[in-house]
N, C-alpha and C. Protein backbone atom coordinates (compact mmCIF):
# COMPACT_ATOMS: atom_id res chain seq x y z
N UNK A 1 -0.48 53.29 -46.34
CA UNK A 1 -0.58 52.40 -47.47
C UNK A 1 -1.57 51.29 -47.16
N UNK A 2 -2.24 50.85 -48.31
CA UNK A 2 -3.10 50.04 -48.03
C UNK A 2 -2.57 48.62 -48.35
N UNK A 3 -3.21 47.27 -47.95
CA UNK A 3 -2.55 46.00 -48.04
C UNK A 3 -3.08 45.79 -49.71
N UNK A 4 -1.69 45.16 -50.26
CA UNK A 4 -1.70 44.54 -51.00
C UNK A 4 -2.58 42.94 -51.13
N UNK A 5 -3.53 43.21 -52.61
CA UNK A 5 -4.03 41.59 -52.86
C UNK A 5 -2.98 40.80 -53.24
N UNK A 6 -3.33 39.66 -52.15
CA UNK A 6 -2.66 38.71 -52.07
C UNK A 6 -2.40 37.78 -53.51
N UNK A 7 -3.25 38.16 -54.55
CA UNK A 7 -3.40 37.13 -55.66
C UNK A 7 -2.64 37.80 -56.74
N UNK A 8 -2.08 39.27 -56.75
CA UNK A 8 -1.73 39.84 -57.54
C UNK A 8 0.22 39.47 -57.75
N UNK A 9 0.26 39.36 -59.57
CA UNK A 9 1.38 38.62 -59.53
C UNK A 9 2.75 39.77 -59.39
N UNK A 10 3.04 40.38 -58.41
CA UNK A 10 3.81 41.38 -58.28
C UNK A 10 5.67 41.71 -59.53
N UNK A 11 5.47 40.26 -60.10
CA UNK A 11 6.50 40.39 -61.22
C UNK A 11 5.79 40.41 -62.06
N UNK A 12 4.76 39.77 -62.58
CA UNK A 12 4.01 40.44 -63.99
C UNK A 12 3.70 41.89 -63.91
N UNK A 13 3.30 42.93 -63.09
CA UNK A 13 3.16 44.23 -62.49
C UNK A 13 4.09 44.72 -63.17
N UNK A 14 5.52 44.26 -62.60
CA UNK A 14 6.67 44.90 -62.93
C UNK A 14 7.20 44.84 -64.74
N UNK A 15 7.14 43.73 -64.67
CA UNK A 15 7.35 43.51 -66.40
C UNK A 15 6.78 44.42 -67.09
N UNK A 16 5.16 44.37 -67.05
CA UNK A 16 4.53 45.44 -68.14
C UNK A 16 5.00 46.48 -67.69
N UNK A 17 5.32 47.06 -66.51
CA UNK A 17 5.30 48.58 -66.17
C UNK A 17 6.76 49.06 -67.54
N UNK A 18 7.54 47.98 -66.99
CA UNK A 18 8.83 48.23 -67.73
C UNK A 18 8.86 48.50 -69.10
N UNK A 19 8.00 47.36 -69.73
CA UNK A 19 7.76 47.34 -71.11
C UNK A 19 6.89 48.47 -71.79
N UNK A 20 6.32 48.96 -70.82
CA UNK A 20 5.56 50.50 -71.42
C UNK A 20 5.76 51.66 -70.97
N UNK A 21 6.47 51.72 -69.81
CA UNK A 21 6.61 52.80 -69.04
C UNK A 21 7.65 53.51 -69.30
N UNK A 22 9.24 52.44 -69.31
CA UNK A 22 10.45 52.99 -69.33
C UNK A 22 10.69 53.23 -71.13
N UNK A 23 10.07 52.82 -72.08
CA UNK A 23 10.45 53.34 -73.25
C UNK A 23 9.55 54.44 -73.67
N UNK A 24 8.59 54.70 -73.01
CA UNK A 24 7.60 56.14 -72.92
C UNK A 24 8.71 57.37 -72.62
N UNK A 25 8.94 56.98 -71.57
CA UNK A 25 9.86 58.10 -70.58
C UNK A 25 11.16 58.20 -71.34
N UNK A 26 11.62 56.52 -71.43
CA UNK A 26 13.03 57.42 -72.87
C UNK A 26 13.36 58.15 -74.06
N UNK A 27 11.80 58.25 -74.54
CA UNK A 27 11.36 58.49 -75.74
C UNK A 27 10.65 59.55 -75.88
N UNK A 28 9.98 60.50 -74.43
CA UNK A 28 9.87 61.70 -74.63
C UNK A 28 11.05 63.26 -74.45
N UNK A 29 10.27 64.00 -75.17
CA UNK A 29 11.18 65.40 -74.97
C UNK A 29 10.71 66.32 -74.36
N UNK A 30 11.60 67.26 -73.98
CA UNK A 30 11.12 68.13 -72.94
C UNK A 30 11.24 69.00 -74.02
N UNK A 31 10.49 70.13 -73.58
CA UNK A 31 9.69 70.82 -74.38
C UNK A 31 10.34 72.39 -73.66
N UNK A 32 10.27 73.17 -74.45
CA UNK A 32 10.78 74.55 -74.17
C UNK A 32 12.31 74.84 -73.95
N UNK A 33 13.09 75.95 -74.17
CA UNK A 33 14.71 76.38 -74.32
C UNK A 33 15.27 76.36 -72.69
N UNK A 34 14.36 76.57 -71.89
CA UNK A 34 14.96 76.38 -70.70
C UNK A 34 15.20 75.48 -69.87
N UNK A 35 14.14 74.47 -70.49
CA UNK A 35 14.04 72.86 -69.81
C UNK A 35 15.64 72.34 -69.79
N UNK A 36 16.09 72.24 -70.70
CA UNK A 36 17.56 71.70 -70.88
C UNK A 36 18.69 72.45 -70.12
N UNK A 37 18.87 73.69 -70.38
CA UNK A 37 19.78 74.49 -69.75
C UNK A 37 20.23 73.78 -68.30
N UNK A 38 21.61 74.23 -68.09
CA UNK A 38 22.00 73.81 -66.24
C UNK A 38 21.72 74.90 -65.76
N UNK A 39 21.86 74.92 -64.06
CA UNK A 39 21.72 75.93 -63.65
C UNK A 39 23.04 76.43 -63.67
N UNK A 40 23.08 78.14 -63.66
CA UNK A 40 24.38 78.49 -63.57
C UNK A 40 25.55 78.32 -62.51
N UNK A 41 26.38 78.19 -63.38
CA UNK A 41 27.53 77.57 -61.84
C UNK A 41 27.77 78.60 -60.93
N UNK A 42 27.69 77.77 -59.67
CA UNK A 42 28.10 78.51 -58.56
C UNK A 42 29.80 79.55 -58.43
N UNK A 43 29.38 80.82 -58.35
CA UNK A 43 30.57 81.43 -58.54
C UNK A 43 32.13 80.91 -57.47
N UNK A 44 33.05 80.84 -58.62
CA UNK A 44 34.44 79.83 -57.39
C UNK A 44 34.99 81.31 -56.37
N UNK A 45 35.50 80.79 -55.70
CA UNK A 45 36.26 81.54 -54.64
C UNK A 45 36.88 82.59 -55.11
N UNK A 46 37.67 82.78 -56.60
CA UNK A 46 38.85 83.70 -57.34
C UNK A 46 37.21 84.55 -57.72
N UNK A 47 36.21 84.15 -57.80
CA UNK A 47 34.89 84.96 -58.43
C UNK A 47 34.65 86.03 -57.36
N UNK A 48 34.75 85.68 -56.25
CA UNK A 48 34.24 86.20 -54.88
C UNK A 48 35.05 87.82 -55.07
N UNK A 49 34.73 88.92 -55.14
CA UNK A 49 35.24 90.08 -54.71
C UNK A 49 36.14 90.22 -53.31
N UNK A 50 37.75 90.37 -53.17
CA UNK A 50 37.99 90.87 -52.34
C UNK A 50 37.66 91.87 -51.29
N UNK A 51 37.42 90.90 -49.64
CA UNK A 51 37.18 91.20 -48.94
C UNK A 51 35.55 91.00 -48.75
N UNK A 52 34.90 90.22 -49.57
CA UNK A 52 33.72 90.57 -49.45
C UNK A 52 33.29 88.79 -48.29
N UNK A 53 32.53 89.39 -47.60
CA UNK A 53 32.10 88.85 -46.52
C UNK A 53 30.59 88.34 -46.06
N UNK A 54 29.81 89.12 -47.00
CA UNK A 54 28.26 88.78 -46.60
C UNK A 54 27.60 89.09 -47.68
N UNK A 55 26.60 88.30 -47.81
CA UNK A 55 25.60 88.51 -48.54
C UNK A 55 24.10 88.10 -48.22
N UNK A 56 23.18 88.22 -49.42
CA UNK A 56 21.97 88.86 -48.45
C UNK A 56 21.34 87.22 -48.92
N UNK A 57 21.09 86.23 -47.91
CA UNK A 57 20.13 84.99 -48.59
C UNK A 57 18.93 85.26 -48.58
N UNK A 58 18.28 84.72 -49.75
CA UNK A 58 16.71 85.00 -49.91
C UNK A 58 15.68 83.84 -49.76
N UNK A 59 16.73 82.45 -50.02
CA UNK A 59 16.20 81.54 -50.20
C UNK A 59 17.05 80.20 -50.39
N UNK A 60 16.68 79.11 -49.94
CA UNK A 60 17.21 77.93 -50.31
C UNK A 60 16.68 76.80 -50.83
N UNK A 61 17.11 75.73 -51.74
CA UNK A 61 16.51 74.91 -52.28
C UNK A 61 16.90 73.53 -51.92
N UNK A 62 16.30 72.04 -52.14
CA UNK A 62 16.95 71.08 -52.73
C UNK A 62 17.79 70.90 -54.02
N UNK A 63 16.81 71.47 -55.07
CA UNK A 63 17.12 71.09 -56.34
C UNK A 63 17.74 72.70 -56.83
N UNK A 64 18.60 72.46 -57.86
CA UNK A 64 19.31 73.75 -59.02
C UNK A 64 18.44 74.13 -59.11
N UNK A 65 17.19 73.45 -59.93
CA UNK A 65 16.46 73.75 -60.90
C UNK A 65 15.15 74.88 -59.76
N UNK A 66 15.20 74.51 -58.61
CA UNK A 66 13.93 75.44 -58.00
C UNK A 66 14.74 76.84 -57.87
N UNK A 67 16.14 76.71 -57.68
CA UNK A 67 16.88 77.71 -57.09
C UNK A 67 16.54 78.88 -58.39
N UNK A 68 16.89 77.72 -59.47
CA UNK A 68 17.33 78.93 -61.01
C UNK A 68 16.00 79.35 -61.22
N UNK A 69 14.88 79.03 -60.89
CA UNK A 69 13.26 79.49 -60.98
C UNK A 69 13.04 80.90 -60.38
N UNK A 70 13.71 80.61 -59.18
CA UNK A 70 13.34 81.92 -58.29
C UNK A 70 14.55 82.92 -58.62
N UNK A 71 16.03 82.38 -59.66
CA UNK A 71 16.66 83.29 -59.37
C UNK A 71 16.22 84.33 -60.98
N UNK A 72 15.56 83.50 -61.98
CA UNK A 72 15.16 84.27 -63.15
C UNK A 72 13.75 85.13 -62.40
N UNK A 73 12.85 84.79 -61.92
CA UNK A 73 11.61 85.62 -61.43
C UNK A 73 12.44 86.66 -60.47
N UNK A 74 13.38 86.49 -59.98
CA UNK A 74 14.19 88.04 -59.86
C UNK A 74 14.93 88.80 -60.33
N UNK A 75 15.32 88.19 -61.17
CA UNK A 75 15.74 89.51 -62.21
C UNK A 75 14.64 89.63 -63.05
N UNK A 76 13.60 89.51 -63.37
CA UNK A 76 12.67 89.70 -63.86
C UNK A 76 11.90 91.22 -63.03
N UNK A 77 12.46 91.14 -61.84
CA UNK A 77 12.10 92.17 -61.37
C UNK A 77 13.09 93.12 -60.53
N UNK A 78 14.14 93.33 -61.77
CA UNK A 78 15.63 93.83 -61.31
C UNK A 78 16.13 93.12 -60.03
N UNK A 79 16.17 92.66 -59.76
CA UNK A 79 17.07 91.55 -58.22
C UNK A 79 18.14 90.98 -58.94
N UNK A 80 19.46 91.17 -59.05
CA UNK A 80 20.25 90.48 -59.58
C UNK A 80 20.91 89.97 -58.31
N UNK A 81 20.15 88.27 -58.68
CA UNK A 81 20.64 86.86 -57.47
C UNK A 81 21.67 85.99 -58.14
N UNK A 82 22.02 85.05 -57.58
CA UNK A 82 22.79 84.08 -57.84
C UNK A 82 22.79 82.82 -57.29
N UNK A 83 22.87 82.17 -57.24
CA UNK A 83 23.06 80.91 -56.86
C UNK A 83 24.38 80.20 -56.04
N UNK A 84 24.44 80.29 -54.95
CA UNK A 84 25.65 79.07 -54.21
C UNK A 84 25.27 78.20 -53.77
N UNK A 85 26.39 77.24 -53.81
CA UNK A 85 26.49 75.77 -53.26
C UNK A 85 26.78 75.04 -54.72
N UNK A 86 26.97 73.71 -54.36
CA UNK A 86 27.03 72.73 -55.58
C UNK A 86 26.48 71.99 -55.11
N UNK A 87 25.75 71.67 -53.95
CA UNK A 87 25.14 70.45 -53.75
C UNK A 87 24.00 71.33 -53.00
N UNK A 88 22.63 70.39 -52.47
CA UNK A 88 22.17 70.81 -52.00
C UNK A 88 22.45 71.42 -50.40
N UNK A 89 22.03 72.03 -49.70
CA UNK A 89 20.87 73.56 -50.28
C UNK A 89 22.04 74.19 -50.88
N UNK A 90 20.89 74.43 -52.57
CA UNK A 90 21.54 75.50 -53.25
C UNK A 90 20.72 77.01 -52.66
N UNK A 91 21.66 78.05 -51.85
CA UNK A 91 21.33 79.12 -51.68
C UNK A 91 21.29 80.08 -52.66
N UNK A 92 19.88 81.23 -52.69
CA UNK A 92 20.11 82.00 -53.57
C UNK A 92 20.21 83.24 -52.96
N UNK A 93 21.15 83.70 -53.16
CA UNK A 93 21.90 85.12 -52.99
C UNK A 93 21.88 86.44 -53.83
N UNK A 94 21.97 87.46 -52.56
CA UNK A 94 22.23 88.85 -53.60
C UNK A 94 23.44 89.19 -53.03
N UNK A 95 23.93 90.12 -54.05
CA UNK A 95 25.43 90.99 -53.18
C UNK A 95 26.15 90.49 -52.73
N UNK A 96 27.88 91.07 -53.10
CA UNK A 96 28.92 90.76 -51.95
C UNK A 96 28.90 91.99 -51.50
N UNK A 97 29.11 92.16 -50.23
CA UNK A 97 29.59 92.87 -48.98
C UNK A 97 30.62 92.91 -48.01
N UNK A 98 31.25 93.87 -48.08
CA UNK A 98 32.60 93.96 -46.77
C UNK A 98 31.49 93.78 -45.78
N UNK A 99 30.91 94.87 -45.36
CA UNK A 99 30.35 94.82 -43.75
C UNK A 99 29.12 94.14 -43.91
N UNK A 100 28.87 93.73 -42.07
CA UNK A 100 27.03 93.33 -42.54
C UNK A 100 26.74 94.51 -42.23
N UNK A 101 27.14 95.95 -41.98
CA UNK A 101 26.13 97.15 -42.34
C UNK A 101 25.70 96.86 -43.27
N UNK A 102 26.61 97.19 -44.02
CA UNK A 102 26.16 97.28 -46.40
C UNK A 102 25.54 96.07 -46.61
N UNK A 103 25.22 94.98 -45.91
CA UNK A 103 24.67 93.70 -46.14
C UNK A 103 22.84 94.12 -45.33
N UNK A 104 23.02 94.91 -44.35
CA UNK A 104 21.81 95.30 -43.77
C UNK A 104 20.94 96.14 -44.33
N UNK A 105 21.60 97.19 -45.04
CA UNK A 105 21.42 98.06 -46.46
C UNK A 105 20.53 97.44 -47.01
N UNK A 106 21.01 96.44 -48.04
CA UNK A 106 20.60 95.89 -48.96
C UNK A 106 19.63 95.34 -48.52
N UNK A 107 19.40 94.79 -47.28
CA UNK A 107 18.45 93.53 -46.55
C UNK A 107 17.14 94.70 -46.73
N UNK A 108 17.55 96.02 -46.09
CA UNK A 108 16.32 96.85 -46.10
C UNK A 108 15.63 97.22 -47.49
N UNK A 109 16.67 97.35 -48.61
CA UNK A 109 15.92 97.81 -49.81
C UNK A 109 15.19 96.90 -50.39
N UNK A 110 15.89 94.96 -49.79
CA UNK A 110 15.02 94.59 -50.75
C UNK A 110 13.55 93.94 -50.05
N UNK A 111 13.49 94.12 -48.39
CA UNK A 111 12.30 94.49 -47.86
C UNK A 111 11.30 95.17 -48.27
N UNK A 112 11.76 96.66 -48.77
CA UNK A 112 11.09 97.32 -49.45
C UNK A 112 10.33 96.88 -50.27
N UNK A 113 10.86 96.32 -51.16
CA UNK A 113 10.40 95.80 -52.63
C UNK A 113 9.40 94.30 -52.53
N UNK A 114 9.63 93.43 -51.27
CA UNK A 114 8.71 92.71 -50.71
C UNK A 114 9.38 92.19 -50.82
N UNK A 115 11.02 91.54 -50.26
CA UNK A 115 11.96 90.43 -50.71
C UNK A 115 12.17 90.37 -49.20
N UNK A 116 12.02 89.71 -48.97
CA UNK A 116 12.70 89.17 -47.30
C UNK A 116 13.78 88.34 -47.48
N UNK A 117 14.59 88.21 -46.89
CA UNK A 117 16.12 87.89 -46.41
C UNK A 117 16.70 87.53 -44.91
N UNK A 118 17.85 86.96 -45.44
CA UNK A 118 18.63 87.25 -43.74
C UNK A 118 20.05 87.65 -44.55
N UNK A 119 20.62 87.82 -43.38
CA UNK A 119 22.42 88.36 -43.37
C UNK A 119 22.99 87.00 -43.53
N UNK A 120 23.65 86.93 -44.84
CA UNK A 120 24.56 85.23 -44.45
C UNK A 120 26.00 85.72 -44.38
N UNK A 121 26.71 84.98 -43.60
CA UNK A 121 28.39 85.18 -44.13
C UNK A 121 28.82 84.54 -45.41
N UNK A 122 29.63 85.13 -45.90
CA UNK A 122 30.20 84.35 -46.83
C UNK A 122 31.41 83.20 -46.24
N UNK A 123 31.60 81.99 -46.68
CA UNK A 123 32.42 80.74 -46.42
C UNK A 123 33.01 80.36 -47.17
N UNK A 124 34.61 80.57 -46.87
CA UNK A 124 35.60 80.37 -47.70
C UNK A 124 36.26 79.21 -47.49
C-alpha cells in the first residue's frame, strides 16, 4: 500500500462514498433465475443411505455459491454431485458407498471422464 496524502480529509472520503455508494448497491438487482436461488441443502444424516461410508470428493470451496457452480457444470455433464458441509469448506461430492473399493470404482470412472477425486469418509 502506498502512503496516504496527508491533506486528504479521510471523513469527507467516507461521507460521499456512503452517500453514493451504499444507495447504488441497495438499489441494484441481480439479474438472472439463478442469482437468487440458495445453494442446495446439505443432505442430513437420516438422508445418508445406510451403511454408506465413502464418497468420492471432487472439490472444495469457501463459498455455497462456487460449490453450486461446479456442482450444476456436472450434471451438465451427467456427474450427479452434491454438496456437504454447512459452513465452509463446502465439499462437493459424488456417491454413497459401503466400501472404499465401490468408492475406488467410481474414483476410476470418473478419471476416465477427466474428473479427478480422492476417497473421503463419510462423518457422522
Amino acid at each position: 500500500m502506498g502512503r496516504q496524502c496527508a491533506t486528504v480529509d479521510r471523513t469527507l472520503i467516507a461521507k460521499v462514498m456512503s452517500d453514493t455508494v451504499a444507495p447504488a448497491i441497495a438499489s441494484a438487482k441481480v439479474v438472472g433465475s439463478d442469482a437468487a436461488k440458495p445453494a442446495k441443502p446439505t443432505p442430513k444424516l437420516a438422508d445418508v443411505p445406510k451403511g454408506a461410508r465413502f464418497s468420492v470428493q471432487l472439490a472444495a470451496f469457501d463459498t455455497a455459491e462456487e460449490a453450486e457452480r461446479l456442482v450444476k457444470r456436472l450434471r451438465t455433464r451427467g456427474i450427479e454431485a452434491r454438496i456437504d458441509g454447512t459452513a465452509k469448506p463446502f465439499r462437493v461430492r459424488v456417491g454413497y458407498f459401503d466400501t472404499r473399493a465401490a468408492a475406488k470404482a467410481e474414483q476410476a470412472k470418473l478419471k476416465q471422464r477427466g474428473q479427478s477425486g480422492y476417497i473421503a469418509e463419510i462423518t457422522k
